[in-house]
Structure formats: C-alpha cells, structure tokens
PDB file of N, CA and C in Angstrom:
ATOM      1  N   UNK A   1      22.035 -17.776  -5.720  1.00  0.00           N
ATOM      2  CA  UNK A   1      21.501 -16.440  -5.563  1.00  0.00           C
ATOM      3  C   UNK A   1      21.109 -16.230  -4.100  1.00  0.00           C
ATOM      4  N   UNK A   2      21.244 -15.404  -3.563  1.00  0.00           N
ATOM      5  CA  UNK A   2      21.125 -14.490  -2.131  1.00  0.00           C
ATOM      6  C   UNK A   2      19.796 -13.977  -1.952  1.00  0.00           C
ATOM      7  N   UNK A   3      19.123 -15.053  -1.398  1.00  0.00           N
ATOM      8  CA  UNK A   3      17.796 -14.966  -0.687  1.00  0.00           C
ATOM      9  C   UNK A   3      17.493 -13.589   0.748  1.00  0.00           C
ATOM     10  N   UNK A   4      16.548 -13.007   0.314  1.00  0.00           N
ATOM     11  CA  UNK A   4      16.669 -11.796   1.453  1.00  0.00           C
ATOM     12  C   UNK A   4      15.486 -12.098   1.951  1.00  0.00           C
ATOM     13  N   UNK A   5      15.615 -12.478   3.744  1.00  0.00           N
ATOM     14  CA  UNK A   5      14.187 -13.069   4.468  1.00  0.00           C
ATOM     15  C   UNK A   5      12.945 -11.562   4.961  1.00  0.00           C
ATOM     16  N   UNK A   6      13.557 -11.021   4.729  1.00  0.00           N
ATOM     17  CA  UNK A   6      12.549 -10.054   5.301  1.00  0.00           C
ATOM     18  C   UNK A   6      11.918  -9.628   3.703  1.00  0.00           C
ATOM     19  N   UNK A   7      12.800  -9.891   2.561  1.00  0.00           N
ATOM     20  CA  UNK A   7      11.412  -9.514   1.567  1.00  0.00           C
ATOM     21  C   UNK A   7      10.531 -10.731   1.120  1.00  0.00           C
ATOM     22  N   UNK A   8      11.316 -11.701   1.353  1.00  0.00           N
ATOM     23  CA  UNK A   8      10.690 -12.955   1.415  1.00  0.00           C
ATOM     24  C   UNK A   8       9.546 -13.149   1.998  1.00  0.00           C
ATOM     25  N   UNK A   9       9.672 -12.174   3.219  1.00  0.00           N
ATOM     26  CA  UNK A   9       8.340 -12.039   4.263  1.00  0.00           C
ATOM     27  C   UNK A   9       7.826 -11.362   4.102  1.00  0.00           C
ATOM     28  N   UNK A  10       7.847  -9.899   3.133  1.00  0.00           N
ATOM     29  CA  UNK A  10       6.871  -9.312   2.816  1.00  0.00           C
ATOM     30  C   UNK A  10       6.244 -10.084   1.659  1.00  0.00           C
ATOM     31  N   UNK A  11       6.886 -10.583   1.026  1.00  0.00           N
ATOM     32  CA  UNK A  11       6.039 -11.580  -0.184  1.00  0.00           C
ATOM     33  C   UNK A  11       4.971 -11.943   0.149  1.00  0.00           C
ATOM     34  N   UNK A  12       5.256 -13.016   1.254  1.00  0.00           N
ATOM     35  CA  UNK A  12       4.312 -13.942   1.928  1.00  0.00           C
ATOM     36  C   UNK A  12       3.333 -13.340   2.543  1.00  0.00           C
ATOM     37  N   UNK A  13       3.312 -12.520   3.096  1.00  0.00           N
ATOM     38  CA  UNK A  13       2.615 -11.747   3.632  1.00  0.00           C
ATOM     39  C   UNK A  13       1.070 -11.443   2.773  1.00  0.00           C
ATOM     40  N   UNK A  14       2.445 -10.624   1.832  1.00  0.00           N
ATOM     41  CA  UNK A  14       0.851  -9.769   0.490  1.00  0.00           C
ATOM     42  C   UNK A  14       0.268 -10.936   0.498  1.00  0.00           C
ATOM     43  N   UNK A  15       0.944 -12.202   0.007  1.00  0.00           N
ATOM     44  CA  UNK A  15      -0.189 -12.990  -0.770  1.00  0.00           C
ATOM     45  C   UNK A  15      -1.063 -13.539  -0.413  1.00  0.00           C
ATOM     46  N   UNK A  16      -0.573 -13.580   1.217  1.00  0.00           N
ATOM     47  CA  UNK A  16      -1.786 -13.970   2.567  1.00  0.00           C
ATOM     48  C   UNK A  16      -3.207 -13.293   2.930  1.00  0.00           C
ATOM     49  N   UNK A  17      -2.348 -11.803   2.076  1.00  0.00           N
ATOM     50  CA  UNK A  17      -3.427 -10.466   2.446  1.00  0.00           C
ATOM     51  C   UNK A  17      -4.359 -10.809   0.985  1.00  0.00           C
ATOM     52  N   UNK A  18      -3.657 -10.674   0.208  1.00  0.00           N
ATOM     53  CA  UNK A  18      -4.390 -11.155  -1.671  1.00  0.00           C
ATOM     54  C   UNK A  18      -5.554 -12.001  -1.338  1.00  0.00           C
ATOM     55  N   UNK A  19      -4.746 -13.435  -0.793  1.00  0.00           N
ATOM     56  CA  UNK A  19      -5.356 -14.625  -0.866  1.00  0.00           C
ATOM     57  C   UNK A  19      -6.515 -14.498  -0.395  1.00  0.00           C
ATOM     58  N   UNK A  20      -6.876 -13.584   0.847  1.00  0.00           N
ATOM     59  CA  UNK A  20      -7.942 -13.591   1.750  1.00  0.00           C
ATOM     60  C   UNK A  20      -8.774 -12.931   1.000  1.00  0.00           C
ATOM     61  N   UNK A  21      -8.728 -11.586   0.092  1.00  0.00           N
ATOM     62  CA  UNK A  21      -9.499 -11.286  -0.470  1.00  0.00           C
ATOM     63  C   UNK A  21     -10.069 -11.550  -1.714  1.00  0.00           C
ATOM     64  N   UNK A  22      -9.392 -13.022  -2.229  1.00  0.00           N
ATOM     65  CA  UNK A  22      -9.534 -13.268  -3.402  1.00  0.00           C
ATOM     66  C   UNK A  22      -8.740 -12.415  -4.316  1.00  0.00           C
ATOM     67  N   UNK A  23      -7.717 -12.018  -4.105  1.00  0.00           N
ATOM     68  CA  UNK A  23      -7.008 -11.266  -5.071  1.00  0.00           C
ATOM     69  C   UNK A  23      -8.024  -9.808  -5.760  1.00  0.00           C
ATOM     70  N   UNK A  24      -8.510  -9.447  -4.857  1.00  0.00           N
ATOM     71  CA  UNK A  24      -9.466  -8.187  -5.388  1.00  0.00           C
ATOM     72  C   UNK A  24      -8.957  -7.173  -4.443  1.00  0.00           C
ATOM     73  N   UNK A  25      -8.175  -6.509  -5.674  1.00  0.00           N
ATOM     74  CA  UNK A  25      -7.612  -5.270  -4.987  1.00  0.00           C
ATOM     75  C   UNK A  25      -8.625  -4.387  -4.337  1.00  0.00           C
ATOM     76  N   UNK A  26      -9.683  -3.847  -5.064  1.00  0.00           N
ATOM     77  CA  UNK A  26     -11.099  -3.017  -4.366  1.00  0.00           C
ATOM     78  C   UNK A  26     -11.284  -4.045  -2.902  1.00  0.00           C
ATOM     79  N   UNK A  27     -11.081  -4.775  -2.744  1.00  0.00           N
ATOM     80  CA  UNK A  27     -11.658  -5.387  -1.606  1.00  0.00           C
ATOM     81  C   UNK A  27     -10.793  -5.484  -0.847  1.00  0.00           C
ATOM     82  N   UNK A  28      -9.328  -5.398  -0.682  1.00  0.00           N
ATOM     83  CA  UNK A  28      -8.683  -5.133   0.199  1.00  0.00           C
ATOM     84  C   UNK A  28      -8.204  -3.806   0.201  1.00  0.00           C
ATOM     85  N   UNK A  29      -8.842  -2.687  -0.505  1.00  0.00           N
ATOM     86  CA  UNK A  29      -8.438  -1.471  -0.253  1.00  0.00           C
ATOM     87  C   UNK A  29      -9.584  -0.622   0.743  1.00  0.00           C
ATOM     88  N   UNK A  30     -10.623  -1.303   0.250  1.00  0.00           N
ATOM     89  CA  UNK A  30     -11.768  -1.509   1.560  1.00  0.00           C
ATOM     90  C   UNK A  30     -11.733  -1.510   2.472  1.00  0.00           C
ATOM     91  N   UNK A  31     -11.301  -2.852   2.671  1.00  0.00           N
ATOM     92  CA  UNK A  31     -10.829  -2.935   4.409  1.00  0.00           C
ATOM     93  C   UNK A  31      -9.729  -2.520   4.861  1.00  0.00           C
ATOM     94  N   UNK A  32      -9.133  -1.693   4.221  1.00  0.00           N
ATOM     95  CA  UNK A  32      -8.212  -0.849   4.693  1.00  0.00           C
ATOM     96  C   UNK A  32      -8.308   0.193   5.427  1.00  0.00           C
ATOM     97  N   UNK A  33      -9.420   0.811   4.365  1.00  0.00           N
ATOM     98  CA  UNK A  33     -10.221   1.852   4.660  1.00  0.00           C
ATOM     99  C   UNK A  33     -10.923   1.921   6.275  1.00  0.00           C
ATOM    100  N   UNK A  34     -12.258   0.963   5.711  1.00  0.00           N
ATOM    101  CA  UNK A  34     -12.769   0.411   7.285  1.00  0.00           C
ATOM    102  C   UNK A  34     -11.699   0.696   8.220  1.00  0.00           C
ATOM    103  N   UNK A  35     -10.538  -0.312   8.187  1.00  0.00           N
ATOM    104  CA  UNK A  35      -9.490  -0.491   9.378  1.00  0.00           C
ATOM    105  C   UNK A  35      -9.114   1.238   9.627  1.00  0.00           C
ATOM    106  N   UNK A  36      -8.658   2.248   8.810  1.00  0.00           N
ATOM    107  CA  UNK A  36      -8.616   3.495   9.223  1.00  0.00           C
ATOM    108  C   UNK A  36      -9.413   4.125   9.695  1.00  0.00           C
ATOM    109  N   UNK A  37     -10.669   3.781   9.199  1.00  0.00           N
ATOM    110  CA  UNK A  37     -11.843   4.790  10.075  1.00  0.00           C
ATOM    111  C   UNK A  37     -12.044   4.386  11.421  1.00  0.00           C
ATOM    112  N   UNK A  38     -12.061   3.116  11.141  1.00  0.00           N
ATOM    113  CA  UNK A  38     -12.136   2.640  13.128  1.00  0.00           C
ATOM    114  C   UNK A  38     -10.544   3.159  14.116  1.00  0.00           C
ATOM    115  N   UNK A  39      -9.745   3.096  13.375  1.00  0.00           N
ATOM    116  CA  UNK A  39      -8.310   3.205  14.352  1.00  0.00           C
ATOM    117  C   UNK A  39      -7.957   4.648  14.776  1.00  0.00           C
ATOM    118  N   UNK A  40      -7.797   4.646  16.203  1.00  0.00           N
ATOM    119  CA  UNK A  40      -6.912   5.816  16.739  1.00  0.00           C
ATOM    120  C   UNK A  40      -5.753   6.769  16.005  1.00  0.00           C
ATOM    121  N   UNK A  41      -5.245   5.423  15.445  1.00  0.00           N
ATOM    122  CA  UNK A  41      -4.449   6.954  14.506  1.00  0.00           C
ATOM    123  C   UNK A  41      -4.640   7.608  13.227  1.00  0.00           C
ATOM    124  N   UNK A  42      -4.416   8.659  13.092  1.00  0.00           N
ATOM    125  CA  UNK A  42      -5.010   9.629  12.045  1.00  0.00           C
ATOM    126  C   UNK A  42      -3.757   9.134  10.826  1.00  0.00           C
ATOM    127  N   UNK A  43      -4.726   8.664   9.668  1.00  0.00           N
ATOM    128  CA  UNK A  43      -3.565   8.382   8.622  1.00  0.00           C
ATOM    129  C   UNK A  43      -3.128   9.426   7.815  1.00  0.00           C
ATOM    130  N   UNK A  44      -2.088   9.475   7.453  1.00  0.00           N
ATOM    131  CA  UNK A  44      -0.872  10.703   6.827  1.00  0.00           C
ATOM    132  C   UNK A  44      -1.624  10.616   5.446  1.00  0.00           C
ATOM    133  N   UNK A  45      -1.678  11.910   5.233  1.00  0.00           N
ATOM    134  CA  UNK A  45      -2.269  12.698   4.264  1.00  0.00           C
ATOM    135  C   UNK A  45      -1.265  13.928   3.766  1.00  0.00           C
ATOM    136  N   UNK A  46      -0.714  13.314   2.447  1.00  0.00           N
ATOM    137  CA  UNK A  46      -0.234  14.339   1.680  1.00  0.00           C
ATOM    138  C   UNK A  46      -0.854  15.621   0.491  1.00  0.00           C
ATOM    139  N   UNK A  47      -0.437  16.365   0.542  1.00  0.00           N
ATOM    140  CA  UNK A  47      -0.982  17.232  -0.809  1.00  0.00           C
ATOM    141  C   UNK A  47      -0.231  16.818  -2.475  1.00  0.00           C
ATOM    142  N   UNK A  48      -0.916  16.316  -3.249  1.00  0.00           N
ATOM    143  CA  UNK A  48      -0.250  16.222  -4.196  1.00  0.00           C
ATOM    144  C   UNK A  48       0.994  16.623  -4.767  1.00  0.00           C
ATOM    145  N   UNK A  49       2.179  16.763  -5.305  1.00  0.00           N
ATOM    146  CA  UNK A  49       3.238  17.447  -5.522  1.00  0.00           C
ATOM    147  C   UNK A  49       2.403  17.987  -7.011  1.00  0.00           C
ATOM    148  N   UNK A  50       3.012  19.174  -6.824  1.00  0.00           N
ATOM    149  CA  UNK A  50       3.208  20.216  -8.121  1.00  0.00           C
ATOM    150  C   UNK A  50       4.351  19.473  -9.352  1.00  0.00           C
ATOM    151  N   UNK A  51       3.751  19.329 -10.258  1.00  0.00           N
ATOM    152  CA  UNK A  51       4.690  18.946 -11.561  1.00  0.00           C
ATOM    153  C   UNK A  51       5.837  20.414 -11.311  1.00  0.00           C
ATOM    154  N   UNK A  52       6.901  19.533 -12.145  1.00  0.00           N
ATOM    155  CA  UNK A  52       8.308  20.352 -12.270  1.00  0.00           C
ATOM    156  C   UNK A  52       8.319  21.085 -13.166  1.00  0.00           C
ATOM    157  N   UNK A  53       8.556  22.197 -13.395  1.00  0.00           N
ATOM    158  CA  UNK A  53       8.260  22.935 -14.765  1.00  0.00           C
ATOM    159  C   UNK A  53       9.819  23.075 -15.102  1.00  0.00           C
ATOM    160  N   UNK A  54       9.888  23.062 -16.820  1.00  0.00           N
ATOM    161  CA  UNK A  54      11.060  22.639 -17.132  1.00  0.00           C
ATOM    162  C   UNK A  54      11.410  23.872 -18.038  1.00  0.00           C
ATOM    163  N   UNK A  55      12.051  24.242 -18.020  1.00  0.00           N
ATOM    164  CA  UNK A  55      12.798  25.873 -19.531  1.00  0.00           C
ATOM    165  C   UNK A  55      12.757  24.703 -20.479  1.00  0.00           C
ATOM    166  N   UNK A  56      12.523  25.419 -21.584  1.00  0.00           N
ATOM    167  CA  UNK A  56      12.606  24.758 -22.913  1.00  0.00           C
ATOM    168  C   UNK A  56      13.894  25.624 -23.599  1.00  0.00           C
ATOM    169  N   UNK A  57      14.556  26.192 -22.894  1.00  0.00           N
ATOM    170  CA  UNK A  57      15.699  27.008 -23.505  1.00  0.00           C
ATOM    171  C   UNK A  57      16.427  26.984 -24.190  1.00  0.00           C
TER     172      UNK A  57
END
C-alpha cells in the first residue's frame, strides 16, 4: 500500500498537538484561541450558510 508523507505528517503532527494537551480537545481549542487573540492576523470569519430549500413537487 502507497504511503503518502505529507499526510503521514499531518498525522504526526495532530498527535504531537493531542499529546501535549492530553488529548483534551477544550484545551487545545483554548490555546488556539489565546494564540488568535494575541496574533496580528485577523482570523477568517464566515457567516453561516443558509440551508437549501428543496420543492417537494
């Protein structure tokens, strides 16, 4: 099977990011947070999408 290194490296990555927080998602969504409020760039902010409305015809 055909190993792909760059998702391989995002693997490793998360679990580096996981690992540090003990696998507590609230706690690395935290310091995410933190990390945005302190940083220069303004993070992308979408408006929710509108559901699709469908004919029942």
């Amino acid at each position: 099977m055909w190993r792909d290194p760059i998702v391989e490296e995002v693997h490793r990555v998360r679990d580096e990011q996981a690992k540090k927080f003990g696998y507590d998602l609230h706690a690395l969504c935290e310091d995410i947070r933190k990390k945005e409020a302190t940083s220069a760039r303004k993070p992308v902010t979408r408006e929710p999408r509108k559901p699709a409305i469908h004919d029942a015809a």
